[in-house]
Protein backbone atom coordinates (compact mmCIF):
# COMPACT_ATOMS: atom_id res chain seq x y z
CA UNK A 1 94.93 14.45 13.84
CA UNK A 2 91.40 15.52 13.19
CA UNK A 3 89.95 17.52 16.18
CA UNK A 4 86.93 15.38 17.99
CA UNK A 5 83.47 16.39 16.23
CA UNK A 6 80.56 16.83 19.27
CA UNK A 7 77.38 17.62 16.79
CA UNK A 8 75.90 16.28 13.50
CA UNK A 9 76.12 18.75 10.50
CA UNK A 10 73.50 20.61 8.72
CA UNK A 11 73.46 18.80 6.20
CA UNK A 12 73.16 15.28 8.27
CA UNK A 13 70.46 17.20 9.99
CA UNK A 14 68.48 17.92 6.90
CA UNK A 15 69.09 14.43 5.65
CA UNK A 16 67.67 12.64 8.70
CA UNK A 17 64.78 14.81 8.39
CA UNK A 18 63.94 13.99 4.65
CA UNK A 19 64.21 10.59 5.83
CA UNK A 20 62.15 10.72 8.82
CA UNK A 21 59.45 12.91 6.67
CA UNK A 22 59.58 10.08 3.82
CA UNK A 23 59.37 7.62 6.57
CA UNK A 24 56.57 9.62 8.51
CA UNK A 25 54.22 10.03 5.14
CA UNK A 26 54.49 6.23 4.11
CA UNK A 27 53.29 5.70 7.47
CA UNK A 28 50.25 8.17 7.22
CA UNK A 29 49.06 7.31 4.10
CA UNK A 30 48.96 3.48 5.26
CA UNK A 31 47.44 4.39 8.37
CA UNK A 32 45.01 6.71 6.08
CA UNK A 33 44.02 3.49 3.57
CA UNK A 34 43.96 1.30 7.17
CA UNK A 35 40.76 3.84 8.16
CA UNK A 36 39.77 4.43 4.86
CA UNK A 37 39.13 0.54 4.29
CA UNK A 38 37.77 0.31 7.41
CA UNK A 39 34.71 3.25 6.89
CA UNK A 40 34.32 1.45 3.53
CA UNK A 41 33.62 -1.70 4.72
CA UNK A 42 31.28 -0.33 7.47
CA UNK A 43 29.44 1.50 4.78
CA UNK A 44 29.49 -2.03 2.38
CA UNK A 45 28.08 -3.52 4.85
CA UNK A 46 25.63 -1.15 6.01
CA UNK A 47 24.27 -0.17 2.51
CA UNK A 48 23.86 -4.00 1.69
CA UNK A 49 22.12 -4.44 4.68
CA UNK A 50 19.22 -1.36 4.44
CA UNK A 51 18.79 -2.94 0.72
CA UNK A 52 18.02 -6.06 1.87
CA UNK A 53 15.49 -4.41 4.38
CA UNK A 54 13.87 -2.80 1.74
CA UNK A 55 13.65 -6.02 -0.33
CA UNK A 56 12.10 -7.80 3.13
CA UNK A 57 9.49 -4.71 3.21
CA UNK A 58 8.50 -5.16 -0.32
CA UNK A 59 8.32 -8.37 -0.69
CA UNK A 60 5.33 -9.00 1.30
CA UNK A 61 3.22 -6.49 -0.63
CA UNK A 62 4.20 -8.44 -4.42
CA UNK A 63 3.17 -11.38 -2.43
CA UNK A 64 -0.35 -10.52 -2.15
CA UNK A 65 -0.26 -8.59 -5.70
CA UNK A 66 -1.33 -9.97 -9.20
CA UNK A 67 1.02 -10.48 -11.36
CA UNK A 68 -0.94 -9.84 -14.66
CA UNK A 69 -1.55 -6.19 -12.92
CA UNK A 70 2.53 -5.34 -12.08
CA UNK A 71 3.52 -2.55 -14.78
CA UNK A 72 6.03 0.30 -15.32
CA UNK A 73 5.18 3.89 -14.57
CA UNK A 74 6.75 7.19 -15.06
CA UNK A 75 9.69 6.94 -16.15
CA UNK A 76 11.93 9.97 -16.25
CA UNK A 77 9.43 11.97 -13.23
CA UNK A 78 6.56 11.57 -10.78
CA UNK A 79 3.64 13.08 -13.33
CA UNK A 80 4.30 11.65 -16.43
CA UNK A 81 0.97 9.42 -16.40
CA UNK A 82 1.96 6.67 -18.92
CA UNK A 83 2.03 3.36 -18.66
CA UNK A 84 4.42 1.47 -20.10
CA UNK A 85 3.13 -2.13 -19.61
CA UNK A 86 4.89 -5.19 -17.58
CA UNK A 87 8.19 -4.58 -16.73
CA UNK A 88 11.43 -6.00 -18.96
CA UNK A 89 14.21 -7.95 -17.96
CA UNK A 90 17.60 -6.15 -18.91
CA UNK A 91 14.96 -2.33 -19.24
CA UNK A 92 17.22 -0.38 -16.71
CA UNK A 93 15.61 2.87 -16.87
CA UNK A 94 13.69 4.07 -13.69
CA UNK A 95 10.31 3.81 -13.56
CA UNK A 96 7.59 3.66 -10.96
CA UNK A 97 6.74 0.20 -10.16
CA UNK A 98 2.86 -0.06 -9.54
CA UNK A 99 0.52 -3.29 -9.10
CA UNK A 100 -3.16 -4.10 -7.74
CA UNK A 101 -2.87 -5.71 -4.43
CA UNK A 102 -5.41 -8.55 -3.11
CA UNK A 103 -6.82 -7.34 0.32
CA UNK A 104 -5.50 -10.28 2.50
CA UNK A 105 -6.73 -8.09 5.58
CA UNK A 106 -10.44 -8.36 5.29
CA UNK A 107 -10.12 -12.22 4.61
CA UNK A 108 -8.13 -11.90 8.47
CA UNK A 109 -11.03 -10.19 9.78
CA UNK A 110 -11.32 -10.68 13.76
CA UNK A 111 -13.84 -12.48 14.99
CA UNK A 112 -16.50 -14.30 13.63
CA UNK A 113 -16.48 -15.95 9.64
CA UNK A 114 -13.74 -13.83 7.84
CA UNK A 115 -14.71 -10.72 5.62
CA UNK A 116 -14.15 -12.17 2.06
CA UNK A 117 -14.20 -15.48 0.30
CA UNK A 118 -12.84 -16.30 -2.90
CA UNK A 119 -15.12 -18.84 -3.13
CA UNK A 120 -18.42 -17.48 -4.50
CA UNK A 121 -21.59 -17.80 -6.37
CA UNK A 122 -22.22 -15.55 -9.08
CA UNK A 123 -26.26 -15.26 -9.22
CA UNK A 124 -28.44 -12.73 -11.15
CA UNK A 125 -27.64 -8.94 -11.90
CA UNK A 126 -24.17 -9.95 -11.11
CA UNK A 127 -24.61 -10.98 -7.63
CA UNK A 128 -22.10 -12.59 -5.76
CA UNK A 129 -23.07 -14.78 -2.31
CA UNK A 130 -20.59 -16.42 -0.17
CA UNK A 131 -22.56 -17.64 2.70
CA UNK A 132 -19.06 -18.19 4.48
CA UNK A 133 -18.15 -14.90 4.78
CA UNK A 134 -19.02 -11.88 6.74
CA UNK A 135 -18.76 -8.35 3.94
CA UNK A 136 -20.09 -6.30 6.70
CA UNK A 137 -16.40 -6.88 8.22
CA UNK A 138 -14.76 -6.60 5.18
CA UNK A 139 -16.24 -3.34 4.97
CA UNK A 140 -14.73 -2.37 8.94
CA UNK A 141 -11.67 -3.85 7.84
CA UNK A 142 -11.03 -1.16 4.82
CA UNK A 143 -12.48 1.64 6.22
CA UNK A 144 -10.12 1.18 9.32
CA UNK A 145 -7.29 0.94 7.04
CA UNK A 146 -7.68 3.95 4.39
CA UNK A 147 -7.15 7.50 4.69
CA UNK A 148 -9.64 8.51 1.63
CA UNK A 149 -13.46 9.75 2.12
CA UNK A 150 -15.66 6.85 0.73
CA UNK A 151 -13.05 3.98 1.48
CA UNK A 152 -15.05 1.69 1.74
CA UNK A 153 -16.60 -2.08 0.70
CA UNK A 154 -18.69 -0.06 -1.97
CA UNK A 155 -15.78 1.72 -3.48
CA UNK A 156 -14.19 -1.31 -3.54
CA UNK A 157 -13.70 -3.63 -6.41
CA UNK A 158 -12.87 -7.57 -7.36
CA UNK A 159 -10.65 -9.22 -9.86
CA UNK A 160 -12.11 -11.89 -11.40
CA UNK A 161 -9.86 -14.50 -12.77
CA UNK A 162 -12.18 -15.60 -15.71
CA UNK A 163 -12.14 -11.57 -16.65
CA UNK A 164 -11.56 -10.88 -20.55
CA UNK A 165 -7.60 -10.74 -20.67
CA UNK A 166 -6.52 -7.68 -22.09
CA UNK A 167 -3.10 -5.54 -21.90
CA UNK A 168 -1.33 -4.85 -18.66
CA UNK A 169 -2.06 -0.98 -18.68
CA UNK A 170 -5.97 -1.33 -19.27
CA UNK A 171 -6.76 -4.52 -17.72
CA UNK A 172 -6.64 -2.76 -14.37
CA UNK A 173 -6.95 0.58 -15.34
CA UNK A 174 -3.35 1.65 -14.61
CA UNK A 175 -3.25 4.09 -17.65
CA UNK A 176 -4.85 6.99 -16.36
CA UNK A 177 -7.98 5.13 -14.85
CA UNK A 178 -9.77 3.69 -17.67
CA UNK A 179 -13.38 2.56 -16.10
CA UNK A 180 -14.50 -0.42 -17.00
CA UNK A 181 -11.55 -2.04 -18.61
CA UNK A 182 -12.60 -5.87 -17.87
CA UNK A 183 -9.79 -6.42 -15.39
CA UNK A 184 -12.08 -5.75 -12.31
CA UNK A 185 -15.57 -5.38 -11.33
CA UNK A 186 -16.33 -2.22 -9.45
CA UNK A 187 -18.72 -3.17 -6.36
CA UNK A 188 -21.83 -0.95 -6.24
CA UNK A 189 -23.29 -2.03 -3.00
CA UNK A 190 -23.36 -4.83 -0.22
CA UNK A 191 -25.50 -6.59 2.30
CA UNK A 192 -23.81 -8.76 4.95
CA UNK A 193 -23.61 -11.98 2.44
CA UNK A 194 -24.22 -10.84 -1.16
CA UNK A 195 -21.42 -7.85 -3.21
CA UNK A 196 -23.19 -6.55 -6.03
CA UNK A 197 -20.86 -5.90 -8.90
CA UNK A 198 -21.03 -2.91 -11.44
CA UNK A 199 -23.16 -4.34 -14.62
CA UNK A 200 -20.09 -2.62 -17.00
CA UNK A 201 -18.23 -5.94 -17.19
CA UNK A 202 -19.94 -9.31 -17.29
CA UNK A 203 -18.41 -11.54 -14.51
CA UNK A 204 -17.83 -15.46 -14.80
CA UNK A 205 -19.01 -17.89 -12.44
CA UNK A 206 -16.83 -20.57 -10.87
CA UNK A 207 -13.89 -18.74 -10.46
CA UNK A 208 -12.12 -17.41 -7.74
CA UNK A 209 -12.97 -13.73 -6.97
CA UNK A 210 -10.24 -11.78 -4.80
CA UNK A 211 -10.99 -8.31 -3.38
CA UNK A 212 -9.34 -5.43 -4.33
CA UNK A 213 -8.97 -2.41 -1.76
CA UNK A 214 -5.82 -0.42 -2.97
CA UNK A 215 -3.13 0.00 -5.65
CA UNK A 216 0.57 -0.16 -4.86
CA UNK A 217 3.45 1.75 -6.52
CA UNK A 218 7.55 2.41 -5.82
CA UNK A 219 9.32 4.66 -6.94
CA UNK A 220 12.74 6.01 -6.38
CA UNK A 221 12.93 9.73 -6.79
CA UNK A 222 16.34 11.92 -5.77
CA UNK A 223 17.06 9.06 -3.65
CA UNK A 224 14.40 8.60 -1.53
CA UNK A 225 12.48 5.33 -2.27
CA UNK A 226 8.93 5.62 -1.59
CA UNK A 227 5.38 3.26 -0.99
CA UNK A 228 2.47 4.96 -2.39
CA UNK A 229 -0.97 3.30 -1.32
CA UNK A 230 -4.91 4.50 -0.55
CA UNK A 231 -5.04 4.75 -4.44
CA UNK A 232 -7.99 3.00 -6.43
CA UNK A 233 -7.14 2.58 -10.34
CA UNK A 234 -10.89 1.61 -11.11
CA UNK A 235 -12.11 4.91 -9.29
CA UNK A 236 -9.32 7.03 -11.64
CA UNK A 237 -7.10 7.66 -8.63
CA UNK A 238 -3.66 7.51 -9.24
CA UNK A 239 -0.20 6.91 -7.05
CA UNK A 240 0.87 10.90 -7.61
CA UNK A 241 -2.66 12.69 -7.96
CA UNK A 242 -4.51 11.04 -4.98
CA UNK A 243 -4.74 13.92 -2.57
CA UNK A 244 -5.17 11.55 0.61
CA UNK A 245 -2.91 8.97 -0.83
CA UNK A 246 -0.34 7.22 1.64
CA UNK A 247 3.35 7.74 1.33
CA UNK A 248 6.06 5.61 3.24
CA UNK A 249 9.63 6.35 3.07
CA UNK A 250 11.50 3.00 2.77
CA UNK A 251 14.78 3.71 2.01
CA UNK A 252 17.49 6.23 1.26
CA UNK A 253 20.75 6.64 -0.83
CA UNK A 254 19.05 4.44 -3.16
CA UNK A 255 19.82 4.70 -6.75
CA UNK A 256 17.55 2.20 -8.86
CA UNK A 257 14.60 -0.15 -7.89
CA UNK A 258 13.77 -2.90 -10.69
CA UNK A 259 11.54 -5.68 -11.22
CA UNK A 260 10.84 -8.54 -13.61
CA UNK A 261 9.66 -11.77 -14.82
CA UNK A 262 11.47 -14.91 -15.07
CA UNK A 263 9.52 -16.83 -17.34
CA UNK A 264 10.73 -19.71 -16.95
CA UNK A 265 9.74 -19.89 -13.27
CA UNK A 266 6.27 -22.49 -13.34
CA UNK A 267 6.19 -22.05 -17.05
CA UNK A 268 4.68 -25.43 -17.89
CA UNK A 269 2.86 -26.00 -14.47
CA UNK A 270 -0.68 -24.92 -14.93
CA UNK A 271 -1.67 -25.75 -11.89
CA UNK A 272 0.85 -23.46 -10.13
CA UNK A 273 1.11 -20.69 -12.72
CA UNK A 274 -2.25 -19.86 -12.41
CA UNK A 275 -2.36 -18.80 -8.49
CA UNK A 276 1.33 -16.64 -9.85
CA UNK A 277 4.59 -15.95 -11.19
CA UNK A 278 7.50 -15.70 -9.78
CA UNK A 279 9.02 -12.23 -9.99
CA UNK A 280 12.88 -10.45 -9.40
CA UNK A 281 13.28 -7.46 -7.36
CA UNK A 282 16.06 -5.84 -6.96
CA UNK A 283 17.37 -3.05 -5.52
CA UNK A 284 20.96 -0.72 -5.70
CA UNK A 285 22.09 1.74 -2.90
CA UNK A 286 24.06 4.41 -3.83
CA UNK A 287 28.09 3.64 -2.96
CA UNK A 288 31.31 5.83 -2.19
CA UNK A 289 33.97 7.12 -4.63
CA UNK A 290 36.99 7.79 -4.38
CA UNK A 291 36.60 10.55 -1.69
CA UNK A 292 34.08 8.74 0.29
CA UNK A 293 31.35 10.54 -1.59
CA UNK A 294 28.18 9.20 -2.40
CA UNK A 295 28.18 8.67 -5.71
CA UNK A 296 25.13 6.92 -8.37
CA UNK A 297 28.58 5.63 -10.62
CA UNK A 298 27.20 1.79 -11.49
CA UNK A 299 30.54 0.50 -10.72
CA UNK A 300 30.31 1.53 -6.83
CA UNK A 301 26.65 0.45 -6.33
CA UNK A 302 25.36 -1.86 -3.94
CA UNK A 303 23.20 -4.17 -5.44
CA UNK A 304 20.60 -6.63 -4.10
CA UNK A 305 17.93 -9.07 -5.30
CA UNK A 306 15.43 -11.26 -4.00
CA UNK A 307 12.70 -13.49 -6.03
CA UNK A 308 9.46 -13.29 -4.58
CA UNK A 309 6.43 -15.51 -5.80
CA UNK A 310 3.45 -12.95 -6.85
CA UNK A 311 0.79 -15.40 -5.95
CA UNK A 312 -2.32 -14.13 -8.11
C-alpha cells in the first residue's frame, strides 16, 4: 500500500507555474491591446477632430480669396521664392499655399455707409467714385487691422475683374513682387469718395472692383502649420521676408496641407463661375505606429477634406 502523499511535487509545482505564467501573459497582452486600442482610438479621434478645426479656420479666409490668385509656394523650405503657379490635383509635394484675399472688413465698416463698394465709376486719370461708400473708413478699418508702418488705404490696392489675364504667379505679383503685373491696381491716394489708382495698369470701367488689403499663405513646416498675413504682393512684400508680417499657429502634428481645383465644379455656369470656383482643401495629421509614436508613414495619417467655394 502506497504511503498517503500530503504535498504536490516539484515538478507539479513547476508545471502549475508554467501554466499560470502562460495563462498570466495571454492575459496581459490582451489587457495591453484592450488599452492600446483604447489610446488609439482617443488619438483617431482627436487628430481627426483638430484637422477638421483647421479646415473650419481656413476655410473662411479661401472664401473671401480669388481664385485666379491661389498658387503654390516653396516647396521643399520657407525661402525658396518661386512660384510654381495654381495648385494640381494628384501634386503631393508640400508647398506653401498663398492667395490675395478681398478685404470683406472695410465693406463691414461700423457705422455710417460701409468703407468699400464694388460698385464704382471709373472717371479720368483712373479715378474711381462710389458715392455709396465711405474710403475714409476703409482706411480706419486697415490701419486698425495691420501690424506694418504705412498700412493703410494708400498702400492698398484693387483687383479689377476686367484686368488683362495673365499667369497665376504674375497676375498678382506672387513671384517675388513683380509691380505692375495687370492683376491689381496699386491705390496712390484717397479722398472720402474717390481711390485714385496707380496710372501703371489701365483699369476697365463697369466692372466690379474689390479691395485688396493683405496676402494669405499656409504652410506646414516640421509640423507646425502656420497663417502668414500683413503681407502686400504689389508692394514686393512677401509671406517669409515681411519683417512685421503676422504669424498664427493653427495646428500641430500635421504632416501635409493641399489644395486644388475641381474643374468641373460651375464649369459651364457663367454666371456663377465668374464670382468663383470651387476649391478642395485638405489636410493630414500625423498618426501613431506601431509603438504609439508619431509617425509621417502615409498609411497611419489622418486625413481630412472640405470643399470650400472661393467666391472671386
Amino acid at each position: 500500500m502506497n504511503p498517503k502523499r500530503s504535498a504536490f511535487t516539484m515538478i507539479e509545482l513547476l508545471f502549475v507555474i508554467v501554466i499560470l505564467g502562460i495563462v498570466g501573459g495571454f492575459a496581459l497582452e490582451a489587457v495591453r491591446q484592450y488599452y492600446e486600442g483604447i489610446y488609439r482610438t482617443q488619438q483617431y479621434t482627436q487628430r481627426a477632430a483638430e484637422a477638421d478645426q483647421i479646415l473650419e479656420q481656413i476655410s473662411k479666409y479661401f472664401e473671401n480669396g480669388i481664385s485666379s490668385s491661389i498658387v503654390n509656394l516653396d516647396r521643399a523650405a520657407v525661402g525658396e521664392n518661386v512660384c510654381y503657379g495654381p495648385p494640381v490635383s494628384g501634386d503631393n509635394n508640400d508647398y506653401t499655399v498663398a492667395f490675395i484675399g478681398v478685404d470683406e472688413d472695410s465693406i463691414r465698416a461700423i457705422g455710417g455707409r460701409p468703407g468699400w463698394s464694388e460698385e464704382t465709376v471709373l472717371g479720368a486719370n483712373n479715378t474711381l467714385t462710389a458715392l455709396d461708400a465711405n474710403y475714409t473708413a476703409a482706411d480706419a478699418v486697415i490701419q486698425a487691422l495691420s501690424l506694418n508702418n504705412g498700412s493703410d488705404l494708400a498702400h492698398s490696392a484693387i483687383y479689377d475683374a476686367g484686368s488683362v489675364d495673365l499667369d497665376a504667379c504674375n497676375r498678382f505679383g506672387l513671384n517675388g513682387g513683380v509691380i505692375g503685373s495687370g492683376g491689381y491696381h496699386r491705390i496712390t491716394g484717397f479722398t472720402a469718395t474717390t481711390v485714385n489708382l496707380n496710372s501703371e495698369n489701365n483699369a476697365t470701367d463697369g466692372h466690379r472692383k474689390y479691395l485688396l488689403r493683405t496676402g494669405y499663405a499656409f504652410r506646414v513646416n516640421n509640423g507646425d502649420f502656420t497663417m502668414y498675413s500683413n503681407f502686400r504682393p504689389w508692394l514686393n512684400e512677401r509671406y517669409n521676408t515681411a519683417a512685421n508680417r503676422k504669424e498664427n499657429l493653427l495646428g500641430q502634428n500635421v504632416a501635409h496641407f493641399y489644395a486644388d481645383y475641381n474643374a468641373t465644379d460651375f464649369q459651364n455656369d457663367s454666371n456663377v463661375s465668374d464670382r468663383g470656383l470651387v476649391w478642395r482643401l485638405k489636410v493630414c495629421i500625423r498618426g501613431l505606429d506601431g509603438s504609439l509614436n508619431d509617425t509621417d508613414e502615409s498609411a497611419s495619417q489622418i486625413c481630412r477634406e472640405r470643399r470650400v467655394h472661393v467666391r472671386y
